[in-house]
PDB file of N, CA and C in Angstrom:
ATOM      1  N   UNK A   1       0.847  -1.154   0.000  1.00  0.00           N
ATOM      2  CA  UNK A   1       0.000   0.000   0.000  1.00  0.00           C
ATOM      3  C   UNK A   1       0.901   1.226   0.000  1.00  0.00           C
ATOM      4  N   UNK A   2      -0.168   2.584  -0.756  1.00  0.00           N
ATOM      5  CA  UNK A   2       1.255   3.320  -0.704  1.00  0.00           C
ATOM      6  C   UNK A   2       1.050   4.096   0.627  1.00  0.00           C
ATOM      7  N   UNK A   3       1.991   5.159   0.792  1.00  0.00           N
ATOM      8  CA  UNK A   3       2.224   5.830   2.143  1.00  0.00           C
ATOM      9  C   UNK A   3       0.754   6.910   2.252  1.00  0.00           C
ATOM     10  N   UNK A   4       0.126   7.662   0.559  1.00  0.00           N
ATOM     11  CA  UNK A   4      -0.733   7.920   1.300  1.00  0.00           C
ATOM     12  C   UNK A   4      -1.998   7.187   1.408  1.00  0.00           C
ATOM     13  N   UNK A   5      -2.308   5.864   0.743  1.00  0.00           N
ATOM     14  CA  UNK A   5      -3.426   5.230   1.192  1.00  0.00           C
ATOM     15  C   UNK A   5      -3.096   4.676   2.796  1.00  0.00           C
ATOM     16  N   UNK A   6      -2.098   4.340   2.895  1.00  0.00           N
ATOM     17  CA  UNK A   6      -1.949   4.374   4.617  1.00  0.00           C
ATOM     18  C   UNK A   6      -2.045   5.095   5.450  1.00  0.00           C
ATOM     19  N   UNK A   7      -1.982   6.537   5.101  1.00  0.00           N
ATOM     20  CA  UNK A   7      -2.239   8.122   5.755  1.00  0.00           C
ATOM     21  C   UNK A   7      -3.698   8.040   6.051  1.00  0.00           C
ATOM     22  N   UNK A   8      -4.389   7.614   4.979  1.00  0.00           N
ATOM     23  CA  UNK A   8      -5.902   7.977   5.100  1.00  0.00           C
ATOM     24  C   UNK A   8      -6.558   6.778   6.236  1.00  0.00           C
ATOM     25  N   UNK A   9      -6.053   5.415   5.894  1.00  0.00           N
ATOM     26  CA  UNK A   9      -6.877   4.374   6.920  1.00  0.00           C
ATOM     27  C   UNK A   9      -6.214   4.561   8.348  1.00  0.00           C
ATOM     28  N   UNK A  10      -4.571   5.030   8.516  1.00  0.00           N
ATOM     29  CA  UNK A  10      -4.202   4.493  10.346  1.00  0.00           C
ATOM     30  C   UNK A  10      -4.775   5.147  11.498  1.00  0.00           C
ATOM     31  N   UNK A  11      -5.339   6.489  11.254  1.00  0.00           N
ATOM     32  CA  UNK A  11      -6.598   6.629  12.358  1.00  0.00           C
ATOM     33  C   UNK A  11      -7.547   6.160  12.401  1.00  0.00           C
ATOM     34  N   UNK A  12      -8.045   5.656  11.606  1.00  0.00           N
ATOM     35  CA  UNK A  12      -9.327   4.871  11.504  1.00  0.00           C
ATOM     36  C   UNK A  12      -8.892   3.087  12.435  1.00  0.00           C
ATOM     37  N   UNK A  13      -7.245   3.003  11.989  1.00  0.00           N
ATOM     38  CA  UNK A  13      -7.520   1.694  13.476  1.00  0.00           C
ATOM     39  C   UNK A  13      -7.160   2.069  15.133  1.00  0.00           C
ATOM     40  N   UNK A  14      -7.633   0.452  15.479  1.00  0.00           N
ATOM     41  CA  UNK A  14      -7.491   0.578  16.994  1.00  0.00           C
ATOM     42  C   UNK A  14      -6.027   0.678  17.104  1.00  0.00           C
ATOM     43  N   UNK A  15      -5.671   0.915  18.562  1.00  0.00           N
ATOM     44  CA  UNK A  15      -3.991   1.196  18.846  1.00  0.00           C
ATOM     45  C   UNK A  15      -3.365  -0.350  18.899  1.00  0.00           C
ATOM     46  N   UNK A  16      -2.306  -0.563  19.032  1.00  0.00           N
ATOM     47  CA  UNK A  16      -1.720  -1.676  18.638  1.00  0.00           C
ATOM     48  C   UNK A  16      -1.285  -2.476  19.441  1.00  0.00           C
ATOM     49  N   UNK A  17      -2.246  -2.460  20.786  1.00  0.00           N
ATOM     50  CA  UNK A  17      -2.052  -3.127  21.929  1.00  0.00           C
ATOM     51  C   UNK A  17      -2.656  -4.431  21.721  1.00  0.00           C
ATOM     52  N   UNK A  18      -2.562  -6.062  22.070  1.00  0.00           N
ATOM     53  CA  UNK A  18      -3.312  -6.669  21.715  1.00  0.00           C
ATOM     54  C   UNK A  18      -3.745  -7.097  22.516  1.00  0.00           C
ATOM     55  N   UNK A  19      -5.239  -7.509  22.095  1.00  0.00           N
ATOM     56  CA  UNK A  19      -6.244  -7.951  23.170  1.00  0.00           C
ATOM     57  C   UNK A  19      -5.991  -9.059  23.373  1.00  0.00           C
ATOM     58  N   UNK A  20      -5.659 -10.309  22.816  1.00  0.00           N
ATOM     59  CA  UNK A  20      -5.101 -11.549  22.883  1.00  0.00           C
ATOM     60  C   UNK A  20      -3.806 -11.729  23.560  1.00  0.00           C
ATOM     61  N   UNK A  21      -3.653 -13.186  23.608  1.00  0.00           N
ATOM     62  CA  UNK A  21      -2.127 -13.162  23.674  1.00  0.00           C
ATOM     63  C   UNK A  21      -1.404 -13.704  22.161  1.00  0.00           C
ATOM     64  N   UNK A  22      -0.427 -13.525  22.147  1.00  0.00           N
ATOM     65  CA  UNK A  22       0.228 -13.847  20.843  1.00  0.00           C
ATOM     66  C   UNK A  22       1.337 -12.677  20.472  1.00  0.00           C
ATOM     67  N   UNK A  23       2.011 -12.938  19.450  1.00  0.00           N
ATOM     68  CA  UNK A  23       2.703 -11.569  18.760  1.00  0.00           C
ATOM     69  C   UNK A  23       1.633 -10.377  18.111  1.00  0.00           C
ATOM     70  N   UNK A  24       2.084  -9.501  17.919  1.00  0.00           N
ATOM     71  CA  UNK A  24       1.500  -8.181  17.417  1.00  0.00           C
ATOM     72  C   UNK A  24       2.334  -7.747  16.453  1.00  0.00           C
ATOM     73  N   UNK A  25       1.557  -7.735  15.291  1.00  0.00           N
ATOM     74  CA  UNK A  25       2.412  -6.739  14.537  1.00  0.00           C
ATOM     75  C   UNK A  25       1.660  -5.784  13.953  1.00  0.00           C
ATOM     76  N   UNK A  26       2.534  -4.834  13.412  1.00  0.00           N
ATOM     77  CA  UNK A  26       1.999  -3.525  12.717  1.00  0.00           C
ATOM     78  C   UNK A  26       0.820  -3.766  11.498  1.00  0.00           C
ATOM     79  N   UNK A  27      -0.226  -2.946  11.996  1.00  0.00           N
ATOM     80  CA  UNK A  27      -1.359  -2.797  11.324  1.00  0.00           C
ATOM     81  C   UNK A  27      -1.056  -3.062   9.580  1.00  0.00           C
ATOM     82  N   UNK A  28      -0.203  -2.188   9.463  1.00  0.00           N
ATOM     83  CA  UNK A  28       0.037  -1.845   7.835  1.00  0.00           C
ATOM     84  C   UNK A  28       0.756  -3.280   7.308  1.00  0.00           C
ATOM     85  N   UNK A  29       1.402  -3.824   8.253  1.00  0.00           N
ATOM     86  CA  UNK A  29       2.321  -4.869   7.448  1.00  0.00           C
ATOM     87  C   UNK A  29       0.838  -6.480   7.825  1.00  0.00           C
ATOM     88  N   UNK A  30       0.354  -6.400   8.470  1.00  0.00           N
ATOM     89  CA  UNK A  30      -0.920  -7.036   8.061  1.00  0.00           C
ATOM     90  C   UNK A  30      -1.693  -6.963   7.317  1.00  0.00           C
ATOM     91  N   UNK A  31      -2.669  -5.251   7.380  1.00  0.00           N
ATOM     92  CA  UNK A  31      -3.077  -5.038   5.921  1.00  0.00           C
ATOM     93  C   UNK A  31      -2.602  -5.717   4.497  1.00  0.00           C
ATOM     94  N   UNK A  32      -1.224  -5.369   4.479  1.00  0.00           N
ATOM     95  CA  UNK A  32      -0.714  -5.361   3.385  1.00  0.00           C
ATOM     96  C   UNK A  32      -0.139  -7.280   2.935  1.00  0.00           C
ATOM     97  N   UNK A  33      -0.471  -8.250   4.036  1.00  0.00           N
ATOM     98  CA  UNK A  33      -0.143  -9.159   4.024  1.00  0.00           C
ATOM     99  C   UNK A  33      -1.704  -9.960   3.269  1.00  0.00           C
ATOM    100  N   UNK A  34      -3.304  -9.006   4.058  1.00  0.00           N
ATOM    101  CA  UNK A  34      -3.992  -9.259   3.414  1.00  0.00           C
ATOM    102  C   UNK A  34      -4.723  -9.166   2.114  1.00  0.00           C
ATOM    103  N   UNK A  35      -3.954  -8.195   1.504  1.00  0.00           N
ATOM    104  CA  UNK A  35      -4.043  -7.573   0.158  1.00  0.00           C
ATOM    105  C   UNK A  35      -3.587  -8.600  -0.270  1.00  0.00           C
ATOM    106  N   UNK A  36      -2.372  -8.888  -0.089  1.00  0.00           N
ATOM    107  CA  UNK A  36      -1.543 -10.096  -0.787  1.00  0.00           C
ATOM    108  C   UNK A  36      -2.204 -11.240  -1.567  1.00  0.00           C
ATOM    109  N   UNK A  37      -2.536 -11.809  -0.025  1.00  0.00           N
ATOM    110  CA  UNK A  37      -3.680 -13.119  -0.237  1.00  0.00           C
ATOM    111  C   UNK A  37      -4.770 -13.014  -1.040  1.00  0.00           C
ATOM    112  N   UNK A  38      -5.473 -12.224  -1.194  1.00  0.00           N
ATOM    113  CA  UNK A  38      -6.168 -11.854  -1.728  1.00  0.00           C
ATOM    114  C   UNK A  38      -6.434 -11.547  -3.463  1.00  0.00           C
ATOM    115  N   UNK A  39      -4.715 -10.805  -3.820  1.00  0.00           N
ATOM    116  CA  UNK A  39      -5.113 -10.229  -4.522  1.00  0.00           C
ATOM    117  C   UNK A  39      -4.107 -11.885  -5.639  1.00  0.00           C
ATOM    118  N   UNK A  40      -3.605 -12.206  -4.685  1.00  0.00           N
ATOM    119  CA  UNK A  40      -2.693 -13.376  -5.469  1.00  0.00           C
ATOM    120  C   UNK A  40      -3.607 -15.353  -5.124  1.00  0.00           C
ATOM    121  N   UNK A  41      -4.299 -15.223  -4.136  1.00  0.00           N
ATOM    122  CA  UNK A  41      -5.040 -16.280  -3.603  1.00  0.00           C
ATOM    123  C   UNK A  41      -4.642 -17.450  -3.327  1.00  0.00           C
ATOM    124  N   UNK A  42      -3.146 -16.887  -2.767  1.00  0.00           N
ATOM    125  CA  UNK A  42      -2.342 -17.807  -1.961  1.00  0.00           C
ATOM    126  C   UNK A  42      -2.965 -18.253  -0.502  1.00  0.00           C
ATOM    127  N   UNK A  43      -2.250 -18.916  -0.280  1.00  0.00           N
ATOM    128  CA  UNK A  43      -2.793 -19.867   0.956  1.00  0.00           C
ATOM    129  C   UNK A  43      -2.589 -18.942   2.233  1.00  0.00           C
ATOM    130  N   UNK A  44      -2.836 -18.879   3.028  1.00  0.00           N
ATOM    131  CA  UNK A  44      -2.304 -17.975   4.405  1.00  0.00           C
ATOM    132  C   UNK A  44      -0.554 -18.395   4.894  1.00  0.00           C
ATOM    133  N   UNK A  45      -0.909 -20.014   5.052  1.00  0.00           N
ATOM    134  CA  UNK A  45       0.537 -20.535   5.374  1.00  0.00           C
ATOM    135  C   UNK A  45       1.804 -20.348   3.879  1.00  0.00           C
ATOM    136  N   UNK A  46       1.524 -20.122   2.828  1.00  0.00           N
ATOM    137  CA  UNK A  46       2.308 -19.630   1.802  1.00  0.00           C
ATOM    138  C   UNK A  46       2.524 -18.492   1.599  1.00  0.00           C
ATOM    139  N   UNK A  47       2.146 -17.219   2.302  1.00  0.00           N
ATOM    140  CA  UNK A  47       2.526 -16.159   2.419  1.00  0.00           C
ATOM    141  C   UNK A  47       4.476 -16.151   2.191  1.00  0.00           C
ATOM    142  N   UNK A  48       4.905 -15.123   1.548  1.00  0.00           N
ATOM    143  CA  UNK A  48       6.586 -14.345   1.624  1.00  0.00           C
ATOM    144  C   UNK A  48       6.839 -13.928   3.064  1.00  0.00           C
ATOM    145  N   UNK A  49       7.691 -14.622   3.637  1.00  0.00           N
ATOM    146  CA  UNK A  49       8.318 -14.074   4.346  1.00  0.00           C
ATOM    147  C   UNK A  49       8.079 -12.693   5.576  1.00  0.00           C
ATOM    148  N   UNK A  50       8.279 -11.969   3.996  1.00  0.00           N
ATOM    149  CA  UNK A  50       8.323 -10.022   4.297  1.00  0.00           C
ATOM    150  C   UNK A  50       6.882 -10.000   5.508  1.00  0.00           C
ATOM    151  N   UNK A  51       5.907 -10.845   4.988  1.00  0.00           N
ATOM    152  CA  UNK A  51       4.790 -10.382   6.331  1.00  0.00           C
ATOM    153  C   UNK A  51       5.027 -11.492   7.140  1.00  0.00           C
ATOM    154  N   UNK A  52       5.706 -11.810   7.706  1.00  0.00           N
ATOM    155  CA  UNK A  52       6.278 -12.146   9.126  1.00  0.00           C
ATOM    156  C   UNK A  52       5.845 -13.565   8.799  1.00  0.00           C
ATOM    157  N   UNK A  53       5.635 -14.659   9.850  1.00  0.00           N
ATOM    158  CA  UNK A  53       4.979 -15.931   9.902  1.00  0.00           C
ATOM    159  C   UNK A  53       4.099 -16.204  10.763  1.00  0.00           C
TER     160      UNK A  53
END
């Protein structure tokens, strides 16, 4: 995503505390992990790397 479609959505999320337990990562590098999947209709567990595991 670019920097300003990310300008326009990151107030619109919650803060980046997590309600669960588990790792947390940054909103944008999730977003952008779900674009991925999506836009390629890869598997979740076949995701690159770059969005974490």
């Amino acid at each position: 995503m670019t920097d300003a479609q990310w300008a326009r959505i990151e107030p619109l999320l919650p803060d980046r505390m997590p309600k669960r337990s588990g790792h947390w990562r940054d909103h944008r590098e999730v977003i952008d992990a779900i674009a991925f999947k999506f836009q390629t209709g890869t598997q979740w567990v076949h995701l690159p790397e770059k969005y974490g595991n």
